[in-house]
C-alpha atoms as a PDB file:
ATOM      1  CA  UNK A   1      43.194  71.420  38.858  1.00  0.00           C
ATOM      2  CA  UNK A   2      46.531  69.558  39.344  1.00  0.00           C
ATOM      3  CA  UNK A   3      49.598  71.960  38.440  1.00  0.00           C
ATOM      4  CA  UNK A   4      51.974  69.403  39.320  1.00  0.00           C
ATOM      5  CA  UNK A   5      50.695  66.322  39.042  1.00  0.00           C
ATOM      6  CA  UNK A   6      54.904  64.766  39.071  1.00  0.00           C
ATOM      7  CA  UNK A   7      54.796  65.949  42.892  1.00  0.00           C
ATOM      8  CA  UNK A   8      51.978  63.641  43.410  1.00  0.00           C
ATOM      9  CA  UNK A   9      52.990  60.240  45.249  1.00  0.00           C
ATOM     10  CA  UNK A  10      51.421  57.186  43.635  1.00  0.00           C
ATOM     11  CA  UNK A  11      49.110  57.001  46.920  1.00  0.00           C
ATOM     12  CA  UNK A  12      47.830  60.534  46.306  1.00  0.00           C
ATOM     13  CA  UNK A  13      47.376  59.781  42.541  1.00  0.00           C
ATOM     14  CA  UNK A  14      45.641  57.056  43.244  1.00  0.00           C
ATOM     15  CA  UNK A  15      43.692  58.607  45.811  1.00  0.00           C
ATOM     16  CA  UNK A  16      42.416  61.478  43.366  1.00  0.00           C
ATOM     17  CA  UNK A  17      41.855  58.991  40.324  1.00  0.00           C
ATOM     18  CA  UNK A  18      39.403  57.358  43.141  1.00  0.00           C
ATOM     19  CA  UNK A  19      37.466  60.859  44.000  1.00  0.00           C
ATOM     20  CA  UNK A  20      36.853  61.915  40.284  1.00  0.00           C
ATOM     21  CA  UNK A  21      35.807  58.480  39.542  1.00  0.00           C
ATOM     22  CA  UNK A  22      33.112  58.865  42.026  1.00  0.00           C
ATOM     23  CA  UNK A  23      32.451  62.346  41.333  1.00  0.00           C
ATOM     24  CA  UNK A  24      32.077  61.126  37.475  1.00  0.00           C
ATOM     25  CA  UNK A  25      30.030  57.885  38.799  1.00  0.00           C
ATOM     26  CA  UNK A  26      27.737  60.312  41.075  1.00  0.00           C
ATOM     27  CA  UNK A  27      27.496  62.623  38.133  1.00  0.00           C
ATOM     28  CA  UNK A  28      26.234  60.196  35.846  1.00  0.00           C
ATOM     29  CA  UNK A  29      23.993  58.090  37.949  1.00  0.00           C
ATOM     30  CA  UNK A  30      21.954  61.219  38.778  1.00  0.00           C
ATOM     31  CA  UNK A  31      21.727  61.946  34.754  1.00  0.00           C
ATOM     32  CA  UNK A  32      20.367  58.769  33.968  1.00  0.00           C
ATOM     33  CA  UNK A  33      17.618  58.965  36.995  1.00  0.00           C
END
């Protein structure tokens, strides 16, 4: 997914560390209903 992750700026990073922890939280919360 992320080529170049070095081009990232720590606000971007950041940003995306946020999304796939909700995507993983959303993920998971819908196995365990």
């Amino acid at each position: 997914m992320l080529s170049c992750p070095l081009t990232l700026t720590p606000k971007e990073s950041g940003n995306i560390v946020l999304m796939l922890m909700i995507r993983f939280g959303a993920t998971t919360s819908y196995q365990s209903v």
